[in-house]
N, C-alpha and C. Protein backbone atom coordinates (compact mmCIF):
# COMPACT_ATOMS: atom_id res chain seq x y z
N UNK A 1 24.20 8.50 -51.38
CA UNK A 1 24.49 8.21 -49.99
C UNK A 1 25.25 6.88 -49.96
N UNK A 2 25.97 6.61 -49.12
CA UNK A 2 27.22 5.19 -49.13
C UNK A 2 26.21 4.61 -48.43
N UNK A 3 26.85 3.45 -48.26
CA UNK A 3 26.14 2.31 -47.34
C UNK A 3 26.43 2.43 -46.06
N UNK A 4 27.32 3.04 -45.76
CA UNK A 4 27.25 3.01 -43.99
C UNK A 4 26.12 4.34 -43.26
N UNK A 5 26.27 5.44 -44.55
CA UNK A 5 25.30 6.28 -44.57
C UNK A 5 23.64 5.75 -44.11
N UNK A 6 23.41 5.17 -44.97
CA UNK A 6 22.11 4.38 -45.57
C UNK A 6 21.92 3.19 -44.36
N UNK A 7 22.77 2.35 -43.54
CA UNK A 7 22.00 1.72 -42.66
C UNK A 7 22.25 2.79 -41.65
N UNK A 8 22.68 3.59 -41.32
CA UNK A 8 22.27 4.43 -39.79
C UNK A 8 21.29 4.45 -40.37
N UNK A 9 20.68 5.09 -41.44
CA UNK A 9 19.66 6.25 -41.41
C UNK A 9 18.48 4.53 -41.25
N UNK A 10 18.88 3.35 -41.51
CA UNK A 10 18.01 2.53 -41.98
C UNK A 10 17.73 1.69 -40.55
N UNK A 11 18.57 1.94 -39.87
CA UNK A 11 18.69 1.52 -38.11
C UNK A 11 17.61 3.01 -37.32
N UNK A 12 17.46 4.05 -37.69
CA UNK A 12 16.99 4.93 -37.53
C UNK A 12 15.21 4.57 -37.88
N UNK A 13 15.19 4.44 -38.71
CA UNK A 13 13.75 4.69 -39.51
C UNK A 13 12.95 3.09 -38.92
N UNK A 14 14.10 1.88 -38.38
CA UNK A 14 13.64 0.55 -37.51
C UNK A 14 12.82 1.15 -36.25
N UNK A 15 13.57 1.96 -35.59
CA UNK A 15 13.08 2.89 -34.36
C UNK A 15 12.07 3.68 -34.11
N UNK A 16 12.31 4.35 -35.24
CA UNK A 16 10.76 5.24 -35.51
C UNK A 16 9.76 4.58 -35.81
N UNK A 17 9.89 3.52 -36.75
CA UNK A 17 8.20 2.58 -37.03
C UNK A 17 8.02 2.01 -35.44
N UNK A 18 8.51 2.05 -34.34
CA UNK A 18 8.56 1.18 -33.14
C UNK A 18 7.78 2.26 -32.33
N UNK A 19 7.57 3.84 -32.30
CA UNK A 19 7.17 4.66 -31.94
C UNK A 19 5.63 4.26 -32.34
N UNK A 20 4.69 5.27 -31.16
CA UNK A 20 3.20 5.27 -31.86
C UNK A 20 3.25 6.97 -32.17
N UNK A 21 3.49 7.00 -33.53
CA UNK A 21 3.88 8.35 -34.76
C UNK A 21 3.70 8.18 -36.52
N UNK A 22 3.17 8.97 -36.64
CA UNK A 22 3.04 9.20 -38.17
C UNK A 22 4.95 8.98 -38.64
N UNK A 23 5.60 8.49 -39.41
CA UNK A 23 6.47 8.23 -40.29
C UNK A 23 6.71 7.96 -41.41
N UNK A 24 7.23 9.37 -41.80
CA UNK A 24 7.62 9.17 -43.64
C UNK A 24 8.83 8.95 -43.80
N UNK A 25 9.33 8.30 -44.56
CA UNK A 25 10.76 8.00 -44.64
C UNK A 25 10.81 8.18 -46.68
N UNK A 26 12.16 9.05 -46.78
CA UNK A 26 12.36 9.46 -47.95
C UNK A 26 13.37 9.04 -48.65
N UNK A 27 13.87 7.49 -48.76
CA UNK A 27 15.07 6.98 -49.65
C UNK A 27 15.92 8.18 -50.16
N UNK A 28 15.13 8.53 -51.14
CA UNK A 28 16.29 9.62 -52.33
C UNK A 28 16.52 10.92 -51.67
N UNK A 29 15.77 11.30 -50.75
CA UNK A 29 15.96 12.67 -49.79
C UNK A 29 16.45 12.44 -48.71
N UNK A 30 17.04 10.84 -47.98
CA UNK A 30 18.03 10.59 -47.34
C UNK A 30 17.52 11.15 -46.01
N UNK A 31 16.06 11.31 -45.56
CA UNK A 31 15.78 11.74 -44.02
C UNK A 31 14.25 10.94 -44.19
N UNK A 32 13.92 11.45 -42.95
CA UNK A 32 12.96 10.92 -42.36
C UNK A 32 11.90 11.68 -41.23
N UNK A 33 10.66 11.67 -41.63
CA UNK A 33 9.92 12.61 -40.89
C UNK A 33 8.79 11.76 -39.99
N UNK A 34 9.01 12.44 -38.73
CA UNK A 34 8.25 12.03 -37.34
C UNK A 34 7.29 12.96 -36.95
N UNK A 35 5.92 12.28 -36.83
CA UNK A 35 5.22 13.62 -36.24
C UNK A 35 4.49 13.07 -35.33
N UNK A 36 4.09 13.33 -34.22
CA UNK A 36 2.91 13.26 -33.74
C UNK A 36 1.85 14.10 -33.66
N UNK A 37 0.23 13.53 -34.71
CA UNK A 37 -0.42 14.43 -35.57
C UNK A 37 -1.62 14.83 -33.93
N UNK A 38 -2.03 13.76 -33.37
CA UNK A 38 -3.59 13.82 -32.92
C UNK A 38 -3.02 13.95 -31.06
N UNK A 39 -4.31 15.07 -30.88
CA UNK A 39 -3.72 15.47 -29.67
C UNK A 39 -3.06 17.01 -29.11
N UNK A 40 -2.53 17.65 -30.01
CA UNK A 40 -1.78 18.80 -29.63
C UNK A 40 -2.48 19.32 -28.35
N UNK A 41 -4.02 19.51 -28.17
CA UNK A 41 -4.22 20.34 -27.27
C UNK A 41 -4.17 19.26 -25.81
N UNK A 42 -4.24 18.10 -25.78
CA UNK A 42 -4.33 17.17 -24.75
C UNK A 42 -2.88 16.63 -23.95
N UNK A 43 -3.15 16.72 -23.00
CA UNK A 43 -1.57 17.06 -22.65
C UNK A 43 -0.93 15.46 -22.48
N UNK A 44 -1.99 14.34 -22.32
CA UNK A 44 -1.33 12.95 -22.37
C UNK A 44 -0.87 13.05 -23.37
N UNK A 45 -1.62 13.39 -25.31
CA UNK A 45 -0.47 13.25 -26.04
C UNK A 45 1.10 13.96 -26.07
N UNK A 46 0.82 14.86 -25.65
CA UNK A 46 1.88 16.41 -25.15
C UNK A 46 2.82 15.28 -24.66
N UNK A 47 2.53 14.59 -24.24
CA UNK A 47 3.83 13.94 -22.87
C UNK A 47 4.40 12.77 -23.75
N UNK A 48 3.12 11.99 -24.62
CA UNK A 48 3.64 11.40 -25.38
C UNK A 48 4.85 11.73 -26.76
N UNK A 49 4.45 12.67 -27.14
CA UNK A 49 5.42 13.71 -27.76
C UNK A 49 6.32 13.86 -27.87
N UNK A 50 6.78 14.39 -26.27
CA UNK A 50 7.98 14.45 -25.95
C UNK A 50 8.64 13.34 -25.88
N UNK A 51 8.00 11.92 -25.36
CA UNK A 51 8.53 10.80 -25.46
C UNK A 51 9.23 10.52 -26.14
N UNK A 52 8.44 10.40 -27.98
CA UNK A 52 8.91 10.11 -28.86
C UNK A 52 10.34 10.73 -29.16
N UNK A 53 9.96 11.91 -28.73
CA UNK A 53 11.24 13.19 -29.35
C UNK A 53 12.21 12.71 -28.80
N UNK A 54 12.44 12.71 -26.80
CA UNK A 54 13.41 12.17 -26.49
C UNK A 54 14.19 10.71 -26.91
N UNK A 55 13.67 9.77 -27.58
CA UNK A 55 13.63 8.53 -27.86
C UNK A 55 14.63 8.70 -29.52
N UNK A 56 14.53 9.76 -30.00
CA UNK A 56 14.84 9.94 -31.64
C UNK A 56 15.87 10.24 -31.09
N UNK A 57 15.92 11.55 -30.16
CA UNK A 57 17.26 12.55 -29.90
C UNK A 57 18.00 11.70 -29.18
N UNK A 58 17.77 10.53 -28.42
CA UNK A 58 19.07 9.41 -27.71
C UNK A 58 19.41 8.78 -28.73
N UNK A 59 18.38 8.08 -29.49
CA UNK A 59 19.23 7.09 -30.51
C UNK A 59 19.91 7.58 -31.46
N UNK A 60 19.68 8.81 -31.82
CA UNK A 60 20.43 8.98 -33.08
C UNK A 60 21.98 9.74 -32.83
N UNK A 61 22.14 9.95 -31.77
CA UNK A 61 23.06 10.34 -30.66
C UNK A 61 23.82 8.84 -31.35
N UNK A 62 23.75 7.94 -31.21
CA UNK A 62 24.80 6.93 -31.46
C UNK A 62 25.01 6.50 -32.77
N UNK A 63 24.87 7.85 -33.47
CA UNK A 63 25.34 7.64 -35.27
C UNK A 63 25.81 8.93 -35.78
N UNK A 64 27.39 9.08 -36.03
CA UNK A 64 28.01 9.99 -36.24
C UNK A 64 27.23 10.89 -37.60
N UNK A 65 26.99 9.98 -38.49
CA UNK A 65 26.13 10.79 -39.46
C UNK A 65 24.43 11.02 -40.01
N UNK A 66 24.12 11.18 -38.86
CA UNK A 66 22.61 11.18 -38.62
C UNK A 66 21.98 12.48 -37.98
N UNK A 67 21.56 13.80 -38.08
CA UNK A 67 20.91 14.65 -37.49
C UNK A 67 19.86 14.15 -36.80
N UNK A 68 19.44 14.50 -35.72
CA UNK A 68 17.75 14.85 -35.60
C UNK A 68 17.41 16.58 -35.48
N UNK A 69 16.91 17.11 -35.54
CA UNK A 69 16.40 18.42 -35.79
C UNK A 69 14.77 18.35 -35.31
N UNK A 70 14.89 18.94 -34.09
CA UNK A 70 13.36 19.27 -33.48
C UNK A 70 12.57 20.18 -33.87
N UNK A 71 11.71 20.49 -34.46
CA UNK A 71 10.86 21.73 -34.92
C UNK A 71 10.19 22.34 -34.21
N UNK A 72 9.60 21.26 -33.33
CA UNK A 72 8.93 21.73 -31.97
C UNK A 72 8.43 20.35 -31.43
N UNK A 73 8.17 20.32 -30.22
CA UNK A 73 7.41 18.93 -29.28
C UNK A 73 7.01 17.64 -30.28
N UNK A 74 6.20 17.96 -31.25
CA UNK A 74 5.44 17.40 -32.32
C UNK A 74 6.26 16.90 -33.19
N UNK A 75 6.98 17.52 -34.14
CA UNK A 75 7.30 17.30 -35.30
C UNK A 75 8.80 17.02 -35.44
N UNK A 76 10.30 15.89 -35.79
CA UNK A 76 10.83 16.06 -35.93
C UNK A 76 11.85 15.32 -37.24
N UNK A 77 12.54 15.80 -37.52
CA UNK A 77 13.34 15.63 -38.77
C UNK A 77 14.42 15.08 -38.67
N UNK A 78 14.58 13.55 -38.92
CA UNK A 78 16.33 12.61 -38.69
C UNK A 78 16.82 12.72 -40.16
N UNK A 79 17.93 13.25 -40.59
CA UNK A 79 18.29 13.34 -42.00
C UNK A 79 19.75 12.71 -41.94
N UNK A 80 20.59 12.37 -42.95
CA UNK A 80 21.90 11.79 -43.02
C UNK A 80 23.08 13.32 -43.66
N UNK A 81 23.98 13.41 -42.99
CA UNK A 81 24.72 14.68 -43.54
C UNK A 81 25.89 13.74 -44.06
């Protein structure tokens, strides 16, 4: 991955530790995984959720080489293409 690659994804993964979310971040696999684990059936986390989600899917909106990929409410995937 280049370096301009590597700080989006590294301006990315600043954002996500700023979330209240589980975050794995994978250097050599060049993405990064968001989940929110506790809660599914409670709908304050539900809302929180979506929070997060919307919050990934704006910022990463301002980095040409950055996916986010939603899996569902809960779980989502920022990777570098």
């Amino acid at each position: 991955m280049n370096a301009g690659k590597a700080e989006q994804l590294a301006r990315m993964l600043a954002v996500c530790r700023g979330l209240h979310a589980d975050v794995r971040y994978s250097a050599a696999g060049g993405h990064i995984n968001v989940q929110v684990w506790e809660g599914w059936d409670d709908p304050a986390r539900a809302e929180l959720a979506r929070t997060v989600q919307q919050t990934l899917l704006q910022q990463s909106a301002q980095y040409p080489d950055i996916v986010c990929y939603c899996f569902d409410e809960f779980s989502t995937l920022i990777y570098v293409v």
